[in-house]
C-alpha atoms as a PDB file:
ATOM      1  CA  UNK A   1       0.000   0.000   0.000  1.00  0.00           C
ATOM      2  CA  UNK A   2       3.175   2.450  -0.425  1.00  0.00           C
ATOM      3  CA  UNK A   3       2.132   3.217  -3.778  1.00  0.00           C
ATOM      4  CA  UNK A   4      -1.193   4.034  -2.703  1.00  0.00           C
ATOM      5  CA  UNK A   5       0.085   6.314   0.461  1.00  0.00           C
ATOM      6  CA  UNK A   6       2.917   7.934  -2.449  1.00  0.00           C
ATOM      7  CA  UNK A   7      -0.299   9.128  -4.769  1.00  0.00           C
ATOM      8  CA  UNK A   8      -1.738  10.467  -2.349  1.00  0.00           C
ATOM      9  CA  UNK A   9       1.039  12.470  -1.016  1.00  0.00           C
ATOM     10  CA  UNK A  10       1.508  13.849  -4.618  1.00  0.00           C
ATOM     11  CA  UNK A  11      -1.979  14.761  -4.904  1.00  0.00           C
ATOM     12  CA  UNK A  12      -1.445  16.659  -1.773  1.00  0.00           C
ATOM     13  CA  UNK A  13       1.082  18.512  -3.336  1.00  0.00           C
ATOM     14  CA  UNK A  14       0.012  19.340  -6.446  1.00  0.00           C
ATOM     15  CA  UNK A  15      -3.188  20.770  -4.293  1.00  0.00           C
ATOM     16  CA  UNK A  16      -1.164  22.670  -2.986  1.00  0.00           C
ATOM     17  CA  UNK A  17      -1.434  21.469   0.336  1.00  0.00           C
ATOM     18  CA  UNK A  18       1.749  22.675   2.658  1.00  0.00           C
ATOM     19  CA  UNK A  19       4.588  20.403   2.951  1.00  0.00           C
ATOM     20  CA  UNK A  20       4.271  19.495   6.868  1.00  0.00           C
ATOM     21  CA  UNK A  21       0.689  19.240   6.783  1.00  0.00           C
ATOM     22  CA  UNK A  22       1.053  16.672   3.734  1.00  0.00           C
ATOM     23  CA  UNK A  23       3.634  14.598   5.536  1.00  0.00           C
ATOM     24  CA  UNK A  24       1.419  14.576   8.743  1.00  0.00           C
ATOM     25  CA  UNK A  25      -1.725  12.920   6.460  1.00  0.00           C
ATOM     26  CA  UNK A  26       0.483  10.083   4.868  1.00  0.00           C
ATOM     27  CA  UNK A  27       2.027   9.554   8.279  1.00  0.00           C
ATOM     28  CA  UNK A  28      -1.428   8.973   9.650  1.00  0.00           C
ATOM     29  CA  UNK A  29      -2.907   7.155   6.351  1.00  0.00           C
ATOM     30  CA  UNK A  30      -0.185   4.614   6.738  1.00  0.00           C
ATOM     31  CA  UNK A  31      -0.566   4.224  10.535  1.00  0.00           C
ATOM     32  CA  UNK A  32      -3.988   3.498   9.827  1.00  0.00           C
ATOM     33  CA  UNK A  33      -3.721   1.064   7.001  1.00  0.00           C
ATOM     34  CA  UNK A  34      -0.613  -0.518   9.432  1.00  0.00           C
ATOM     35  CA  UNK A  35      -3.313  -0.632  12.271  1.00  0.00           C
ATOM     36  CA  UNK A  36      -5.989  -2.415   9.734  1.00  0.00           C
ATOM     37  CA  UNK A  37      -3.666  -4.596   8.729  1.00  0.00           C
ATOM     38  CA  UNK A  38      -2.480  -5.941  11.936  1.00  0.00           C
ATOM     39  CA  UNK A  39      -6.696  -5.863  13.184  1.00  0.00           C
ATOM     40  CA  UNK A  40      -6.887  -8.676   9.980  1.00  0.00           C
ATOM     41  CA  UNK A  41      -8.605  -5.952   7.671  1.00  0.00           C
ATOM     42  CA  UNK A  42      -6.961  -5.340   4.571  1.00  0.00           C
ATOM     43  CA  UNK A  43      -6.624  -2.162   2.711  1.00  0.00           C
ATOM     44  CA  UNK A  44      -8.768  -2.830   0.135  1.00  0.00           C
ATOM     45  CA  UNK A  45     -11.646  -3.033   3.134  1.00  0.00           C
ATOM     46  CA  UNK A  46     -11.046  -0.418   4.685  1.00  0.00           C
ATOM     47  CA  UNK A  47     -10.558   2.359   1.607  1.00  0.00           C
ATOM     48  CA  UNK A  48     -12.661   0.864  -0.728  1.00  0.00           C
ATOM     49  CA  UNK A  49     -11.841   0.310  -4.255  1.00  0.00           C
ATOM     50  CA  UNK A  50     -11.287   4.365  -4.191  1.00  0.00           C
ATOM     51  CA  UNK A  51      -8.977   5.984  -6.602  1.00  0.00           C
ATOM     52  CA  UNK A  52      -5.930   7.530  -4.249  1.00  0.00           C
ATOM     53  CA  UNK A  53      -6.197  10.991  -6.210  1.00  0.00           C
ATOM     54  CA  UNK A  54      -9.544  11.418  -5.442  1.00  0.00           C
ATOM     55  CA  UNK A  55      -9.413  10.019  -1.892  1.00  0.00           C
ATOM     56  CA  UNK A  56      -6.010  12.321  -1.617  1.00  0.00           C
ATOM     57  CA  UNK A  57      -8.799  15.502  -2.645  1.00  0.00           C
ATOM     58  CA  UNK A  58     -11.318  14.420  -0.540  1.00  0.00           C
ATOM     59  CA  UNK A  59      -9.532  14.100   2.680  1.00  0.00           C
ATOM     60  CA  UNK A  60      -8.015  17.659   2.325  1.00  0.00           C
ATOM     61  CA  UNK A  61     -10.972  19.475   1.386  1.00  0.00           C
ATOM     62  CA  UNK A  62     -12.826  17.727   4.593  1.00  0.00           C
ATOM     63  CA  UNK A  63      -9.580  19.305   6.426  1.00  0.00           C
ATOM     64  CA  UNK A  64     -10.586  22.544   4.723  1.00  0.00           C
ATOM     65  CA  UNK A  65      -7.042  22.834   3.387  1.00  0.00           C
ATOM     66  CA  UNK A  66      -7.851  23.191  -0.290  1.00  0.00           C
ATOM     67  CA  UNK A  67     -10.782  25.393  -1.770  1.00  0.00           C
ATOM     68  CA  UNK A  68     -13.727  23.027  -2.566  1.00  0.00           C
ATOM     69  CA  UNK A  69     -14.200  22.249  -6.530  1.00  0.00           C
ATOM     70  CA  UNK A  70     -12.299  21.904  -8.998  1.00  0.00           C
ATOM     71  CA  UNK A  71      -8.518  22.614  -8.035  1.00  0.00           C
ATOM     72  CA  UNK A  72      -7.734  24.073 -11.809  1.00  0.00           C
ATOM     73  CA  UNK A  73      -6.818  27.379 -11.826  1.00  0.00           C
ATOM     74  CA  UNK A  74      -9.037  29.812 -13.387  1.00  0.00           C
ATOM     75  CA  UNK A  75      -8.109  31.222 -16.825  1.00  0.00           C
ATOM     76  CA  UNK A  76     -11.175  34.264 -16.670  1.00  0.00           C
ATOM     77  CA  UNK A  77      -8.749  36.424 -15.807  1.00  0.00           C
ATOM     78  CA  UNK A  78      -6.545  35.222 -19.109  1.00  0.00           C
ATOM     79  CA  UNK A  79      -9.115  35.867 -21.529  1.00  0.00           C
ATOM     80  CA  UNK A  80     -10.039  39.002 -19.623  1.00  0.00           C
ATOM     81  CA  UNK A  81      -6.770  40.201 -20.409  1.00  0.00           C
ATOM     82  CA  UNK A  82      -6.581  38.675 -24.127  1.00  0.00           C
ATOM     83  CA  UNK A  83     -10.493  40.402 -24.877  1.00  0.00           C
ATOM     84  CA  UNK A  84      -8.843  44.113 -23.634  1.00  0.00           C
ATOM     85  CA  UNK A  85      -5.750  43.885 -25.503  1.00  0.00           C
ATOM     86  CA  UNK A  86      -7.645  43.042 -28.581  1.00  0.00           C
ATOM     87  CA  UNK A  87     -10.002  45.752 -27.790  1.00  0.00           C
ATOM     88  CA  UNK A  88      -7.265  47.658 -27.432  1.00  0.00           C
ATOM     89  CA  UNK A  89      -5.656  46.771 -31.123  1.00  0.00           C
ATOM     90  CA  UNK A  90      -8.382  47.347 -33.251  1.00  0.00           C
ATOM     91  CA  UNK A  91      -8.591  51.591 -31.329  1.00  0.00           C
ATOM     92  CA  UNK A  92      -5.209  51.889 -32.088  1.00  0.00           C
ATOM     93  CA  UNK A  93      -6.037  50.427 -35.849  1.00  0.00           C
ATOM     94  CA  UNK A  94      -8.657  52.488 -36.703  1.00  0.00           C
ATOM     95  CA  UNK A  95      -7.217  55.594 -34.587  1.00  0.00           C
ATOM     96  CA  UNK A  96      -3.985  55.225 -37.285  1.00  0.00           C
ATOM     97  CA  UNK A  97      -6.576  54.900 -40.163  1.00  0.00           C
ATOM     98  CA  UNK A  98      -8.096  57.842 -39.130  1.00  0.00           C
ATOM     99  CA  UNK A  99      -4.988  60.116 -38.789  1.00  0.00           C
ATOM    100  CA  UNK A 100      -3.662  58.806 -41.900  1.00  0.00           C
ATOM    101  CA  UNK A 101      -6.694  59.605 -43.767  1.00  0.00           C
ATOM    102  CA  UNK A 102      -6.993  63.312 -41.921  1.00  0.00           C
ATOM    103  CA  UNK A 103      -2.893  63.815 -42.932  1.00  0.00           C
ATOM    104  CA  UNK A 104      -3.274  62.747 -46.676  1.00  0.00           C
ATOM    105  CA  UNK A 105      -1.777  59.258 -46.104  1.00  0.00           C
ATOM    106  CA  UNK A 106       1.461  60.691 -43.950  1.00  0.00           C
ATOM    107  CA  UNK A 107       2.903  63.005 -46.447  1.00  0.00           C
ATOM    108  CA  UNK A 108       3.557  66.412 -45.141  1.00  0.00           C
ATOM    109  CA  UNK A 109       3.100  68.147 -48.493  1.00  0.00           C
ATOM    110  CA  UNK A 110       0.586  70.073 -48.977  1.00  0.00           C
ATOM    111  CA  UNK A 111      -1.428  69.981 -51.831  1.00  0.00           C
ATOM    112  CA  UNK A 112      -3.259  72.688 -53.198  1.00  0.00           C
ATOM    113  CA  UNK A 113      -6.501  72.309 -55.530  1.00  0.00           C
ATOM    114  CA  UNK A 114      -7.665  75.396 -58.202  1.00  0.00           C
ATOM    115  CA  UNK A 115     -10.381  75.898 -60.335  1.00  0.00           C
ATOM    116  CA  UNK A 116     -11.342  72.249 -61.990  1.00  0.00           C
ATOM    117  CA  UNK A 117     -11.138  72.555 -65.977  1.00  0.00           C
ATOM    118  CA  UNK A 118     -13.961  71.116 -67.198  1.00  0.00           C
ATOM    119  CA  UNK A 119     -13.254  70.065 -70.761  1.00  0.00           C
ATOM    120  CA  UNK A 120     -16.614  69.603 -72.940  1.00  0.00           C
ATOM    121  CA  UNK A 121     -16.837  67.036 -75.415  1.00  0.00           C
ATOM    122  CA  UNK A 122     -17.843  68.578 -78.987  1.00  0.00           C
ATOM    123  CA  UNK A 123     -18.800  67.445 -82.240  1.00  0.00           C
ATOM    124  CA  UNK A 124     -16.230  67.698 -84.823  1.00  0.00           C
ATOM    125  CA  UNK A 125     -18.612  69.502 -87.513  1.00  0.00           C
ATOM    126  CA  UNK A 126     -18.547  68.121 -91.752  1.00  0.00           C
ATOM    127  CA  UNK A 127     -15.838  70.684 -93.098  1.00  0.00           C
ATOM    128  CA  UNK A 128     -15.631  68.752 -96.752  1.00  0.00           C
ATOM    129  CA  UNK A 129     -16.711  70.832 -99.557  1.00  0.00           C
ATOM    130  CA  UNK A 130     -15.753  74.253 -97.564  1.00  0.00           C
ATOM    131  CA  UNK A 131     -13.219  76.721 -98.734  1.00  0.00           C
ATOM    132  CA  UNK A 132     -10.918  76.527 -96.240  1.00  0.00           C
ATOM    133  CA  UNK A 133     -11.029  80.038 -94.620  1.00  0.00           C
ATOM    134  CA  UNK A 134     -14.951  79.016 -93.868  1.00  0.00           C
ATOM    135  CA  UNK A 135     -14.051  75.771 -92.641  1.00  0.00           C
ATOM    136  CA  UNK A 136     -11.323  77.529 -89.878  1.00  0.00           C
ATOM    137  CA  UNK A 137     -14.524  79.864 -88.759  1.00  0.00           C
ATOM    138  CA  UNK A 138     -16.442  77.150 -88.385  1.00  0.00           C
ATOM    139  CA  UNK A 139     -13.953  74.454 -86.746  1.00  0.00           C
ATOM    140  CA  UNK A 140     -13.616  77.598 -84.403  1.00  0.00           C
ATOM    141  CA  UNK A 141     -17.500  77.748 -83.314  1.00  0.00           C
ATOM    142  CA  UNK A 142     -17.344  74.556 -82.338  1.00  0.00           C
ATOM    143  CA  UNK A 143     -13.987  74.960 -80.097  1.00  0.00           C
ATOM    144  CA  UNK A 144     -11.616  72.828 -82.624  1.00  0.00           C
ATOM    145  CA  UNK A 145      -8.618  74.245 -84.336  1.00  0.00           C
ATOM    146  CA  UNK A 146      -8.097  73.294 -88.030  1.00  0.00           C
ATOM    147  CA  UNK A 147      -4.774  72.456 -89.302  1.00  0.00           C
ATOM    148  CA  UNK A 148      -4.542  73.382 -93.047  1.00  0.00           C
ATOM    149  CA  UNK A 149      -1.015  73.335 -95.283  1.00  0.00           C
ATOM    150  CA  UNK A 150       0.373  76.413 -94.373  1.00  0.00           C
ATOM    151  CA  UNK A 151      -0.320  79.686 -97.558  1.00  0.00           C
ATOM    152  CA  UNK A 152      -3.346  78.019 -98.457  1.00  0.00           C
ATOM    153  CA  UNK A 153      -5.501  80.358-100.227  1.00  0.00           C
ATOM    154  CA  UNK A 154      -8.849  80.528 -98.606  1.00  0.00           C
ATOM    155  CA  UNK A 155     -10.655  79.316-102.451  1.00  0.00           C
ATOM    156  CA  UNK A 156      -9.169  75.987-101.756  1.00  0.00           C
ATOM    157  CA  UNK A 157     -12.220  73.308-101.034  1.00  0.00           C
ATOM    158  CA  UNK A 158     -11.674  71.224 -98.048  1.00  0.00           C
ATOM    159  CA  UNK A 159     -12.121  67.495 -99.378  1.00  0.00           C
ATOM    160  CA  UNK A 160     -10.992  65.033 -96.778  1.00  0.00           C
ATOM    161  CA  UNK A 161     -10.759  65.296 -92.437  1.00  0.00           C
ATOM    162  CA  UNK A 162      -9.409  63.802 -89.862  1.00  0.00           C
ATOM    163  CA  UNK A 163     -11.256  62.823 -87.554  1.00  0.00           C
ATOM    164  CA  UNK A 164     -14.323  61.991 -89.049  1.00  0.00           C
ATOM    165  CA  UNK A 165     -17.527  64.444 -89.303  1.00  0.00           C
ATOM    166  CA  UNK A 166     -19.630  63.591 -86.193  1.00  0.00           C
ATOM    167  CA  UNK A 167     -16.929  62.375 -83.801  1.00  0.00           C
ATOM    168  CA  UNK A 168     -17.142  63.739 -80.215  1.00  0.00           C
ATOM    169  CA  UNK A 169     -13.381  65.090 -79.311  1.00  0.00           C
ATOM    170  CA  UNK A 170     -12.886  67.140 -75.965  1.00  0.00           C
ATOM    171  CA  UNK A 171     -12.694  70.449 -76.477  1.00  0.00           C
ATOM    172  CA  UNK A 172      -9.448  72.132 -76.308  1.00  0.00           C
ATOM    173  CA  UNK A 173      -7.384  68.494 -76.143  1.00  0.00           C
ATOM    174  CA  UNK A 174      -4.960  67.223 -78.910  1.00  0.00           C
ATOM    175  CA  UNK A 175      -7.349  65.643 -80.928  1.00  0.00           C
ATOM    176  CA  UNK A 176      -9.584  68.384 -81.368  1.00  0.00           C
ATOM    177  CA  UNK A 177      -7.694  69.443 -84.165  1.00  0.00           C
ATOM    178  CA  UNK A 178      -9.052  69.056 -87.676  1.00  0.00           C
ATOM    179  CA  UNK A 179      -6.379  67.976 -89.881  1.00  0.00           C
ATOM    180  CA  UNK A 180      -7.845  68.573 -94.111  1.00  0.00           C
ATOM    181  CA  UNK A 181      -6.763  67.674 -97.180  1.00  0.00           C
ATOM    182  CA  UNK A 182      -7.630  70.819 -99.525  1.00  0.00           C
ATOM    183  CA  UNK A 183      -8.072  70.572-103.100  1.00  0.00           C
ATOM    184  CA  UNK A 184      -6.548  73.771-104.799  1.00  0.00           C
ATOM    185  CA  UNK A 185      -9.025  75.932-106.966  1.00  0.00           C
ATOM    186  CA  UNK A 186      -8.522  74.815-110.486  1.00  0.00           C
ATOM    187  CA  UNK A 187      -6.700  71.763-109.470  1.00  0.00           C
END
């Protein structure tokens, strides 16, 4: 029964129950399993078929020297402390988020914004068959510059553009230029 008195010594101790008072119980548990034995009962009688952790638990909790239930430590307190850190993280998250998006992203120049330009799409007007001194006035109406070969006389007829009539160009981009192929009077 030494193996039974050493488990319940350990038990004891991983209860938490102090040293001396420990050594006093298995003192006493083997003088009374000594005393059964030599009164013709045997252990088995007189502690049952019990389990010597649980009869270890029992007897000091009937001593009052460990808290009754379960002798696990709590872990509330660990996922106390896991819930507020996290808590924590995701302020510190969305406080960054929130001063990055009131600094412009970090960068410390400043940027300054004028007057939008709105650029209007127009439609680039028929110019073929036009002498080409109408077709500038009215590639100018519509906002579009007309690119002619330079000295043309303003009799010569306008008979190919690019782009095509009826295309919508922005107004004052690259491509609203009208670039035409004149035909030279008498030619």
């Amino acid at each position: 029964m030494n193996a039974y008195v050493e488990e319940c010594r350990r038990e004891w101790k991983r209860l938490g129950v102090p040293p001396g008072l420990a050594e006093e119980m298995g003192a006493e548990l083997e003088a009374d399993l000594a005393e059964a034995e030599a009164d013709g009962v045997s252990a088995a009688e007189m502690l049952g078929e019990s389990d010597p952790r649980r009869f270890a638990a029992t007897w000091a909790r009937e001593r009052g020297l460990v808290a009754e239930g379960s002798p696990r430590k709590s872990r509330k307190g660990l996922w106390i402390v896991v819930a507020v850190v996290f808590v924590l993280m995701v302020f510190f998250v969305v406080a960054l988020s929130g001063l990055a998006l009131a600094t412009g992203g970090g960068s410390n120049a400043s940027v300054r914004v004028g007057t939008p330009v709105r650029i209007k799409p127009v439609t680039v007007p028929n110019l073929i068959g036009l002498g080409v001194c109408k077709a500038i006035r009215v590639a100018d109406r519509a906002n579009i510059s007309v690119s002619a070969p330079q000295g043309s006389p303003c009799d010569a007829v306008v008979v190919g553009q690019r782009p095509a009539p009826r295309v919508v160009v922005p107004a004052n981009a690259k491509n609203a230029v009208v670039t035409v192929k004149l035909r030279r009077p008498g030619g």
